[in-house]
Protein backbone atom coordinates (compact mmCIF):
# COMPACT_ATOMS: atom_id res chain seq x y z
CA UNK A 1 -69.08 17.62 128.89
CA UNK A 2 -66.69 18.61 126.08
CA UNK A 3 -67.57 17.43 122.60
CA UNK A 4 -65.48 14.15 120.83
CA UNK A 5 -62.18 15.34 119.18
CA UNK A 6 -60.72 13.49 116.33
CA UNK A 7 -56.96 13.16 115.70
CA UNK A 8 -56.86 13.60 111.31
CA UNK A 9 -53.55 12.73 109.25
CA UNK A 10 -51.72 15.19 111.10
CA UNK A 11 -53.02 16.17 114.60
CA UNK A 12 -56.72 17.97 115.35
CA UNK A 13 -56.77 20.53 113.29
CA UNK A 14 -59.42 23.26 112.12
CA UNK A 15 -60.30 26.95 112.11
CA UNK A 16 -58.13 29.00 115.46
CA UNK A 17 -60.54 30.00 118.27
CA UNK A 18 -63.63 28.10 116.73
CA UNK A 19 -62.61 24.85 116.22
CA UNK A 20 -58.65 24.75 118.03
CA UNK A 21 -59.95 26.56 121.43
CA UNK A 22 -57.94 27.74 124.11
CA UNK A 23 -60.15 25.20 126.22
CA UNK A 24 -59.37 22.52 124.13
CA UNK A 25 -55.92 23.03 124.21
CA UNK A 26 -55.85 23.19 128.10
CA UNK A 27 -57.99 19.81 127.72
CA UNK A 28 -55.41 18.05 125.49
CA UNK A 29 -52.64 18.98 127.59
CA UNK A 30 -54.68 17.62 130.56
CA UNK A 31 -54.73 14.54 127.99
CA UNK A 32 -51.21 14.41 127.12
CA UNK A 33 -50.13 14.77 130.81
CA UNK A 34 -52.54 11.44 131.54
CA UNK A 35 -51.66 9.16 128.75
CA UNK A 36 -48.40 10.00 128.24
CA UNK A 37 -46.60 11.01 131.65
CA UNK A 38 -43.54 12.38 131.50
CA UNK A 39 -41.64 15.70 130.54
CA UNK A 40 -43.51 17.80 127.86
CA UNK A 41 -41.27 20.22 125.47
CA UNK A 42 -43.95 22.44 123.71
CA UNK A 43 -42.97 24.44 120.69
CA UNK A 44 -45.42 26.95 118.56
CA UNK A 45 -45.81 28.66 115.12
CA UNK A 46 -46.22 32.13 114.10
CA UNK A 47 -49.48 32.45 113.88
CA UNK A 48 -51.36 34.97 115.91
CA UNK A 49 -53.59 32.35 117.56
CA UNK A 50 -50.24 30.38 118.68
CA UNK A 51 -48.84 31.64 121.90
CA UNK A 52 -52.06 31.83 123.09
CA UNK A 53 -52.75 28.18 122.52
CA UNK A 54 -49.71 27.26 123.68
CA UNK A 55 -50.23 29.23 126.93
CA UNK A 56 -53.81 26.95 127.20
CA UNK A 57 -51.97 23.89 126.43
CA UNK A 58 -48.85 24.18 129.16
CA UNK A 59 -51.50 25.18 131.66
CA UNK A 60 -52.89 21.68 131.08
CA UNK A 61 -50.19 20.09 131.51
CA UNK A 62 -49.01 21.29 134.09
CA UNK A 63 -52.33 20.83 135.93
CA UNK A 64 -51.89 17.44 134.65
CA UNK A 65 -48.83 16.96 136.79
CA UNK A 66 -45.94 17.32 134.22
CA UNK A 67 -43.33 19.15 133.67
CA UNK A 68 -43.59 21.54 130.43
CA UNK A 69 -40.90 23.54 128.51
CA UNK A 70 -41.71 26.28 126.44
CA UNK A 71 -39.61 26.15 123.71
CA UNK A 72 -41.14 29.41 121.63
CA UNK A 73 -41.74 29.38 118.53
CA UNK A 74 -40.03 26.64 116.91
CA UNK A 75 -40.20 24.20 114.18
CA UNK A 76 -42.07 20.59 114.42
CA UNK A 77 -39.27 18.32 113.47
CA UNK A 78 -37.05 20.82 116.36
CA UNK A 79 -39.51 20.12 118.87
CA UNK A 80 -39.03 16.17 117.74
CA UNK A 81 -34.84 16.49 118.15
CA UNK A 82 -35.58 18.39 121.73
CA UNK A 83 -37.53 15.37 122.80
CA UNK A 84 -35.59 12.68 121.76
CA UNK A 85 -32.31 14.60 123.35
CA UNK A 86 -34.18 15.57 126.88
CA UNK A 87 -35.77 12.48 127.02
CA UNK A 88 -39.42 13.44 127.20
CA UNK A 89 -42.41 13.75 124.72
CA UNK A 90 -43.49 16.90 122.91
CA UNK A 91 -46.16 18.56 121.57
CA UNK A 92 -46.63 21.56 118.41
CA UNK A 93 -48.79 24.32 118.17
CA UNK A 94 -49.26 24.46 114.26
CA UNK A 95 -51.43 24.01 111.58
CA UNK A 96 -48.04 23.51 109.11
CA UNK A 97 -48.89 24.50 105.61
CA UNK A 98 -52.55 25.84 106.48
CA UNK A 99 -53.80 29.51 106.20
CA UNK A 100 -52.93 31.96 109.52
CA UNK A 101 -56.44 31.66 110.54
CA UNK A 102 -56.40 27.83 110.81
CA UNK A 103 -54.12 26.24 113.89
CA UNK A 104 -53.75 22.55 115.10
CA UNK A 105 -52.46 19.81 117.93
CA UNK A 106 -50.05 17.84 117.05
CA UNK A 107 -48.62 15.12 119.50
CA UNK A 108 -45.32 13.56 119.31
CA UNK A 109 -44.28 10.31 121.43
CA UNK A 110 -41.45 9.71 123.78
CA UNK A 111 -38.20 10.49 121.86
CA UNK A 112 -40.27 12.92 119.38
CA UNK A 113 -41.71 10.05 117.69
CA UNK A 114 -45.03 10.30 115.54
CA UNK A 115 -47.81 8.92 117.71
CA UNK A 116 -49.17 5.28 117.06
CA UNK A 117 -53.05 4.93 117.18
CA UNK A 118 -53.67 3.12 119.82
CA UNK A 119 -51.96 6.08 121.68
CA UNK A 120 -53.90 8.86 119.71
CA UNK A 121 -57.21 6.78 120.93
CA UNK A 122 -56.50 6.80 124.26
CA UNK A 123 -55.57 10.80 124.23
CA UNK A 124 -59.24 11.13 122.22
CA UNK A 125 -60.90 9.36 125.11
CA UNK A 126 -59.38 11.32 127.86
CA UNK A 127 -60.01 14.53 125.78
CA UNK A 128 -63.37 13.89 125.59
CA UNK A 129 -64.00 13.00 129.07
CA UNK A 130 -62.13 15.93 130.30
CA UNK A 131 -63.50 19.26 131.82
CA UNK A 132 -63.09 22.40 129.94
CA UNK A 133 -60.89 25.17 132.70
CA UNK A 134 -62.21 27.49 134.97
CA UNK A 135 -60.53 30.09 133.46
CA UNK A 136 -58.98 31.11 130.17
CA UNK A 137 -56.54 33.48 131.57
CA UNK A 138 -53.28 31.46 131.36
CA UNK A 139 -50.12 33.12 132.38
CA UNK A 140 -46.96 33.30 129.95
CA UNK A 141 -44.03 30.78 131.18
CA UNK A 142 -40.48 31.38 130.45
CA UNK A 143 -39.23 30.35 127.14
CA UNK A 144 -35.97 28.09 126.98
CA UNK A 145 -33.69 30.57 124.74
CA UNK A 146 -30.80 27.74 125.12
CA UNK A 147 -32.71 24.42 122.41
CA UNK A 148 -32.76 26.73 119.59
CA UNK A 149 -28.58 26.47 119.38
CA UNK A 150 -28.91 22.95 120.85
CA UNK A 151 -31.06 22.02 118.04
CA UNK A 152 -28.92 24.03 115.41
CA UNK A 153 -25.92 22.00 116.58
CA UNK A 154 -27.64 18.77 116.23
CA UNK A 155 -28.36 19.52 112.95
CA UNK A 156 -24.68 20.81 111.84
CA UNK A 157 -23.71 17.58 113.42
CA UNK A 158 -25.46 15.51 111.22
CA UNK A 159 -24.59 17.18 108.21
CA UNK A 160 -21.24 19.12 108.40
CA UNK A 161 -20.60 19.52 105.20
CA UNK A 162 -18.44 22.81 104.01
CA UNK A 163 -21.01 24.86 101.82
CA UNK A 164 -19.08 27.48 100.95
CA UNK A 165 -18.98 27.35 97.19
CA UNK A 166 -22.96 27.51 97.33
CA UNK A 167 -25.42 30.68 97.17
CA UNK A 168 -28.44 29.15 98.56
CA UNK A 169 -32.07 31.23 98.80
CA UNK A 170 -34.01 30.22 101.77
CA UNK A 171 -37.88 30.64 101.88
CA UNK A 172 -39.02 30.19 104.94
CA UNK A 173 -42.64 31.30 104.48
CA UNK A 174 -42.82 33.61 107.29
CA UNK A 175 -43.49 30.81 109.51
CA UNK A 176 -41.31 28.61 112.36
CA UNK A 177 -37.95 28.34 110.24
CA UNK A 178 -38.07 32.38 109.88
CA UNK A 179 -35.53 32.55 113.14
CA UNK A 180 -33.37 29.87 112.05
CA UNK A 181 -32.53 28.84 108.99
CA UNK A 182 -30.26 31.56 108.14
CA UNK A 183 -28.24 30.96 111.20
CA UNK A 184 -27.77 27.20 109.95
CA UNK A 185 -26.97 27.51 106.68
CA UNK A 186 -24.85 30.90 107.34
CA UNK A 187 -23.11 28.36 109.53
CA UNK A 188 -22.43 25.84 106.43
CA UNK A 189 -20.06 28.74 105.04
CA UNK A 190 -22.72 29.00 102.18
CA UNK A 191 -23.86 32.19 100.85
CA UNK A 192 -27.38 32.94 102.20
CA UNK A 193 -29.95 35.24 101.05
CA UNK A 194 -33.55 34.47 103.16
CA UNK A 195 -37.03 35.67 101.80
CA UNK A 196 -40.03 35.55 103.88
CA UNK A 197 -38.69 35.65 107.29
CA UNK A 198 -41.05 38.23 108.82
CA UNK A 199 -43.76 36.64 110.29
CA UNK A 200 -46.32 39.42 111.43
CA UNK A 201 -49.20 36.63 112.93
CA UNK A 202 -50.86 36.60 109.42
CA UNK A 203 -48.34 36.06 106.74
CA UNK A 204 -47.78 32.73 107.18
CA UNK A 205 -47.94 30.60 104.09
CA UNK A 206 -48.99 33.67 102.44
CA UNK A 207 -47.84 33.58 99.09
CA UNK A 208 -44.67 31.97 100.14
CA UNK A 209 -43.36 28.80 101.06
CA UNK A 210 -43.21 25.30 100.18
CA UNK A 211 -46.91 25.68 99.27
CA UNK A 212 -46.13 28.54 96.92
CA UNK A 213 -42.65 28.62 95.47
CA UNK A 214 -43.01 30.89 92.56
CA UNK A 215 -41.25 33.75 94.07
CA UNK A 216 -38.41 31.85 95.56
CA UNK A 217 -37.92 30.22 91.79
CA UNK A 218 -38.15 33.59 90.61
CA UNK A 219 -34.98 35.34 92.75
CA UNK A 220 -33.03 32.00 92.31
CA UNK A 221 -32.76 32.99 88.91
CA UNK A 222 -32.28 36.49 89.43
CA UNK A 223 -29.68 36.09 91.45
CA UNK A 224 -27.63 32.79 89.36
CA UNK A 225 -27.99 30.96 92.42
CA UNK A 226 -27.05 27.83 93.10
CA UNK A 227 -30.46 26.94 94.82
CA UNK A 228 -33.38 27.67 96.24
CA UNK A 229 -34.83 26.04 99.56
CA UNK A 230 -38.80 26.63 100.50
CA UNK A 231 -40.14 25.09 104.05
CA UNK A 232 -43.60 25.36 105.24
CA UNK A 233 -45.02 27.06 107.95
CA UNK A 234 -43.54 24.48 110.66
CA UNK A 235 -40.60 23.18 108.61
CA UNK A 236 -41.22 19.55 108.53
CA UNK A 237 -41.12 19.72 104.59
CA UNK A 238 -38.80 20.92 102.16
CA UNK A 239 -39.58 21.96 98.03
CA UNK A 240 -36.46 22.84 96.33
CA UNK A 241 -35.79 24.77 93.46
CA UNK A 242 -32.64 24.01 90.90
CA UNK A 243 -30.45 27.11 89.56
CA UNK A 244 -32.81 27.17 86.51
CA UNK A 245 -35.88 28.10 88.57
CA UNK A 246 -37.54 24.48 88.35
CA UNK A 247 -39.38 22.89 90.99
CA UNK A 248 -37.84 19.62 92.76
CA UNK A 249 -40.45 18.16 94.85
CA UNK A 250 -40.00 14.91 97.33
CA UNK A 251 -39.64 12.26 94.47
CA UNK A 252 -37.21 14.33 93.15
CA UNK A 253 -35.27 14.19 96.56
CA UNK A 254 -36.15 10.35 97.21
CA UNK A 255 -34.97 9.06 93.80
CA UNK A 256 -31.66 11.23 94.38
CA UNK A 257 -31.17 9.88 97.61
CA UNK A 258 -32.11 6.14 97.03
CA UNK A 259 -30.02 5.80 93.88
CA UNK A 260 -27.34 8.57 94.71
CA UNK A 261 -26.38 8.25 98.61
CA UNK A 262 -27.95 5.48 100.66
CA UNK A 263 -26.55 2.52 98.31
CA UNK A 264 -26.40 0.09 101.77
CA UNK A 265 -30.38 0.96 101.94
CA UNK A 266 -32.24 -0.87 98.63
CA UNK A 267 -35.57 0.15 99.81
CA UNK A 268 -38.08 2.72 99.50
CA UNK A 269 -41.29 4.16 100.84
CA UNK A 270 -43.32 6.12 99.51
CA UNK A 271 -47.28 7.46 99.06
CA UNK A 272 -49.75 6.84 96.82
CA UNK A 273 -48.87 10.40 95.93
CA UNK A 274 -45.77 9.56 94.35
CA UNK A 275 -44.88 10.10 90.93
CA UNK A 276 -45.05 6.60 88.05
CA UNK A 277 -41.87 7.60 86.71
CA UNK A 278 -40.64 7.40 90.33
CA UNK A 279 -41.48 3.38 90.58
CA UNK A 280 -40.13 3.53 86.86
CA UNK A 281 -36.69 4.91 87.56
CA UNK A 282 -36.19 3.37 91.03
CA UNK A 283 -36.60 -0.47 89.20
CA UNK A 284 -33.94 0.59 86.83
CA UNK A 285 -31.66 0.86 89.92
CA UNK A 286 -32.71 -2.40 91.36
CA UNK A 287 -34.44 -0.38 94.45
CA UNK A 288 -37.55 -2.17 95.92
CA UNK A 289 -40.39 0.48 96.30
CA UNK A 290 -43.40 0.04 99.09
CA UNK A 291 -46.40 2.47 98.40
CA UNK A 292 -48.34 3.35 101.72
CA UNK A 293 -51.53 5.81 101.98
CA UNK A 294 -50.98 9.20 102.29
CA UNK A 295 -49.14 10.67 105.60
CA UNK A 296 -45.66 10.60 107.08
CA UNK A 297 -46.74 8.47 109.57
CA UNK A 298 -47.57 5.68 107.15
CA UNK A 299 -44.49 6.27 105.51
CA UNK A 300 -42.29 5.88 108.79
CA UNK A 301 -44.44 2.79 110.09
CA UNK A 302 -43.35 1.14 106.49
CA UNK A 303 -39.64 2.08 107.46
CA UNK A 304 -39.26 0.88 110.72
CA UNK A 305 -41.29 -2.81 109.47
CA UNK A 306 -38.42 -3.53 106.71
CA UNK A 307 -35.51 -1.55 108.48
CA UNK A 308 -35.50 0.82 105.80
CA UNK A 309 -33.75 4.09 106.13
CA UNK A 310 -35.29 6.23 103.58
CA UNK A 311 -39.28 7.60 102.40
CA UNK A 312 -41.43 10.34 102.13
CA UNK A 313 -43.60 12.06 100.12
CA UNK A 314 -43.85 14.36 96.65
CA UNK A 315 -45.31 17.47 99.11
CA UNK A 316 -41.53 17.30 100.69
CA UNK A 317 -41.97 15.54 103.85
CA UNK A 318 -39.00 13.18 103.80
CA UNK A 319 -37.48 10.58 106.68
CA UNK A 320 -34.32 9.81 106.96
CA UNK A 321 -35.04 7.32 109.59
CA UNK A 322 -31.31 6.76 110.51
CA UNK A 323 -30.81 10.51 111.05
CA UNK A 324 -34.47 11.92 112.74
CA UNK A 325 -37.59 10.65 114.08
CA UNK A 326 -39.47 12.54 111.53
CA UNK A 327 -39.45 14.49 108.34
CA UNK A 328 -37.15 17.39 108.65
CA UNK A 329 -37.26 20.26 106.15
CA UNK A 330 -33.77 21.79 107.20
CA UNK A 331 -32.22 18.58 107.46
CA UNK A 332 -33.62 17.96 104.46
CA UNK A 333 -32.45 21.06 102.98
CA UNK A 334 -28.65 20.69 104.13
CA UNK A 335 -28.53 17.36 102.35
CA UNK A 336 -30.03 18.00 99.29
CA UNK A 337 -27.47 21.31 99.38
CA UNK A 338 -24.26 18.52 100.67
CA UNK A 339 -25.39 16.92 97.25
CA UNK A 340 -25.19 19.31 95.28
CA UNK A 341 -21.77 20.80 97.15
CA UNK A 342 -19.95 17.36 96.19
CA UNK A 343 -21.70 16.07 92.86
CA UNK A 344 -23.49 19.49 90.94
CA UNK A 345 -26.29 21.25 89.86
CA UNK A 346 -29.40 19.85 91.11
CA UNK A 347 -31.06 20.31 87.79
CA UNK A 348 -28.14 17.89 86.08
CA UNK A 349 -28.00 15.44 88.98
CA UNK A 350 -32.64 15.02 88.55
CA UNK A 351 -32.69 14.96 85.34
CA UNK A 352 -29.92 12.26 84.63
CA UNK A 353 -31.41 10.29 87.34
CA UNK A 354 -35.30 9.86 86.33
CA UNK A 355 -37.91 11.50 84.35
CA UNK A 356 -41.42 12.62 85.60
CA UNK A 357 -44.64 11.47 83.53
CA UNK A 358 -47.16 13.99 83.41
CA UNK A 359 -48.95 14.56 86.47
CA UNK A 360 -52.20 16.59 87.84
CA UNK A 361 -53.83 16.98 90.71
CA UNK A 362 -57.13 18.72 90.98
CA UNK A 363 -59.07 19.51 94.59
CA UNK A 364 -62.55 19.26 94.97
CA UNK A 365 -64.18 21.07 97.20
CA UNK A 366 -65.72 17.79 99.56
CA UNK A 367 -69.47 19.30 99.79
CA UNK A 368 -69.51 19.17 95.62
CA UNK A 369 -67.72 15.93 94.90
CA UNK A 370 -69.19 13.30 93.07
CA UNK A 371 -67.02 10.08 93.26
CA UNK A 372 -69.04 7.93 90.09
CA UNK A 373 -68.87 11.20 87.87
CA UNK A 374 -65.13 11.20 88.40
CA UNK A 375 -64.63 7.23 88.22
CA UNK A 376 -66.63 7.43 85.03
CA UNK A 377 -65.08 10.42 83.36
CA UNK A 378 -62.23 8.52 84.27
CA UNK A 379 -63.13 5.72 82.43
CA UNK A 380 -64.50 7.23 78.98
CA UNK A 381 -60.91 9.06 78.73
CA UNK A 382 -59.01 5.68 79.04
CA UNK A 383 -61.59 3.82 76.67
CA UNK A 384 -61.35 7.03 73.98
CA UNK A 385 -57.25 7.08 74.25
CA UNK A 386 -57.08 3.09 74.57
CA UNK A 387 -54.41 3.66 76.84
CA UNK A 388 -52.94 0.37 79.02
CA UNK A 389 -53.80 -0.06 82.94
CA UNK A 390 -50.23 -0.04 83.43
CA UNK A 391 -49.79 3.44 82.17
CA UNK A 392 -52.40 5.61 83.52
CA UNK A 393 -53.38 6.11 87.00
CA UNK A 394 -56.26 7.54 89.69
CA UNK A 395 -55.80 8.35 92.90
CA UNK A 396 -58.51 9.78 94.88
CA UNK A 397 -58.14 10.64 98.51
CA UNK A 398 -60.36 12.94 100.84
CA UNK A 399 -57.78 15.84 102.89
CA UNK A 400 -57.12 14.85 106.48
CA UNK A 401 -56.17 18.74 107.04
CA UNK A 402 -58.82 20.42 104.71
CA UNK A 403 -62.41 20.17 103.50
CA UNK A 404 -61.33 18.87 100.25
CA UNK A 405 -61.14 15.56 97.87
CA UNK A 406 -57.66 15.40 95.85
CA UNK A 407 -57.61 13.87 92.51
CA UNK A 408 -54.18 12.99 90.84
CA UNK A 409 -54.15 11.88 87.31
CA UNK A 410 -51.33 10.54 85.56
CA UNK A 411 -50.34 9.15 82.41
CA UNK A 412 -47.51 8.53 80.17
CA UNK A 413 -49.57 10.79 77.55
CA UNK A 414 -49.24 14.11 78.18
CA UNK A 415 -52.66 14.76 75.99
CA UNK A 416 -54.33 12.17 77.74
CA UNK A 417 -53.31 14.16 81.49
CA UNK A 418 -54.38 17.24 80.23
CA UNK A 419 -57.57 16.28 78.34
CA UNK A 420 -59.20 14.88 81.94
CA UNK A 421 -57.96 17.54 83.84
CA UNK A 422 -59.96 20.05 81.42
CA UNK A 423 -63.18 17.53 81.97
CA UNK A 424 -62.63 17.58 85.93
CA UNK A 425 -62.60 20.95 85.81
CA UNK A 426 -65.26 21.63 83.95
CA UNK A 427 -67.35 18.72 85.30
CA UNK A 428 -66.86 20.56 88.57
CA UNK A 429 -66.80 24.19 87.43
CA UNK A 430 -63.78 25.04 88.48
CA UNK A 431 -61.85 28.06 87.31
């Protein structure tokens, strides 16, 4: 009998071939096929370990008794638009931001929706009371060449602004985006140079991406571009960078969007992630803000319970609820560029809009973490500084994707931030 599998904050997810198995693959699309019955669109990253996955997983399902499309490599939030338009359910081969050598599950609901838990439990159930297969050879099955352009489309629908008077630098961290995001934007009129769009199985996320920005900040300013766009390894989140090189992270696209576009929306979600000067700036506009834990899927259950169009989080994962079941990098991408087509540098339009209070976060490896040390450190720094409850805050929260504890510190001292990120740091010996 097959061993329990847990779905984290984004899928089952762990180390390719140890932990995300061929078997198990096979198993979950057994699963899927069970719990969820109906057509299947399957899309995969660029990882090595993902066609062979993928291959597991559409053996499963159709075992299962359902119809599976291979859609190749393609982004999450693509798969999502394929399965709302076809009518089915999908599922991703991807381990998003993650290392090459990690891969993960991730199931979306009928229409491409995120999964709710009840359904996640039942898949877990069947998963673990299903077989592993008789054989891991799995045969290749065609791949569907026409939902790339049918998801490109889609896309320009939504957003068909004229870009033209742009220069735009794409990153698209050698991962799903690498074989189209310079067809959409090239399609915006916008001038287009792409960086990082040669996956090779192991270069994902390396050094590149949403994760790791500094060399797309870098040839923004090289070039006097207009901006810089940086996706992660399965596109679902977007970090841009303004014409001066600076980072502009998800509050930095929420407060722009709730105080700049979606004036018939007052409302807001957003993570416990999220920055103070966020909540500050968003009251100033008379825009009701809902904190949720950590995950898109929190974010979008808090949309859908107030009818709210807009949330997301600072690592770039936004929902524009009216336009996609789920965060969208290069929808993301085209309005944040739209924006600044019609209204300016994106530098100008952040920094008249809001200003960000100083900010760290520090991650703990989870086999070394101490929770009183931290809550006490925590404590001596606010007593020392006599600082208010209202401006300083802790957030501690163990990874759902990694073997790590995250600790966020912020303050409206910037001496304060840095003097108990030093003490973390050191309390932990950390370089």
């Amino acid at each position: 009998m097959a061993s329990p599998v847990r779905f984290g904050t984004d899928g089952i997810r762990g180390r390719a071939f140890s932990d995300i198995t061929p078997a198990l693959a096979y198993r979950l699309g057994r699963a899927v096929a069970e719990v969820l019955a109906m057509p299947v669109v399957v899309g995969y990253d660029t990882r090595e370990s993902s066609p062979v996955l993928a291959r597991a997983l559409i053996a499963g399902l159709v075992d299962g008794g359902v119809s599976a499309t291979n859609l190749g490599v393609f982004t999450t939030p693509g798969v999502a638009v394929i399965a709302q338009r076809r009518g089915g359910c999908g599922v991703v081969v991807s381990a998003s931001h993650n290392p090459y050598f990690d891969n993960g599950l991730k199931v979306l609901g009928p229409g491409g929706a995120k999964l709710d838990v009840l359904t996640e439990k039942s898949l877990e159930n069947v998963l673990h009371r299903t077989a592993d297969p008789e054989t891991l050879e799995f045969v290749d099955t065609p791949i569907d060449e026409s939902a790339e352009a049918e998801y490109v489309d889609h896309l320009r629908a939504l957003v068909p602004d004229d870009l033209s008077a742009l220069h735009v630098v794409l990153d698209c961290a050698n991962g799903a985006s690498s074989h189209v995001a310079h067809e959409l934007f090239a399609a915006t009129g916008a001038r287009v140079t792409t960086l990082h769009n040669e996956p090779d199985g192991v270069n994902i996320n390396n050094g590149c991406g949403s994760t790791h920005p500094d060399d797309l900040a870098r040839r923004v300013v090289e070039l006097g571009a207009d901006l810089g766009l940086a996706f992660d390894g399965d596109a679902d989140r977007l970090i841009a960078v303004d014409s001066e090189g600076r980072l502009r992270d998800g509050d930095d696209v929420m407060v722009l969007f709730a105080a700049e576009e979606e004036r018939g929306d007052r409302g807001l979600v957003v993570t416990t992630m999220s920055n103070l000067g966020l909540h500050r700036a968003m009251e100033e506009v008379g825009v009701e803000v809902v904190e949720t834990e950590v995950g898109d899927r929190n974010v979008l259950v808090g949309l859908e319970e107030r009818g709210w169009v807009l949330g997301g989080e600072q690592s770039g994962h936004i929902i524009f609820r009216h336009l996609s079941p789920t965060g969208d990098g290069l929808l993301t991408g085209l309005k944040v560029a739209a924006l600044v087509a019609r209204r300016g540098p994106l530098g100008d339009l952040c920094d008249e809009r809001w200003r960000r209070l100083p900010q760290r976060l520090v991650n703990v490896t989870a086999d070394v973490y101490d929770d009183a040390s931290v809550r006490s450190l925590f404590a001596q720094v606010r007593e020392r500084h006599a600082v208010s409850e209202t401006d300083v805050r802790l957030f501690i929260r163990r990874s759902g994707t990694e073997p790590l504890v995250r600790v966020m510190f912020e303050s409206t001292s910037l001496e304060l931030v840095e003097e108990f990120t030093q003490s973390l740091r050191e309390l932990f010996d950390l370089a």
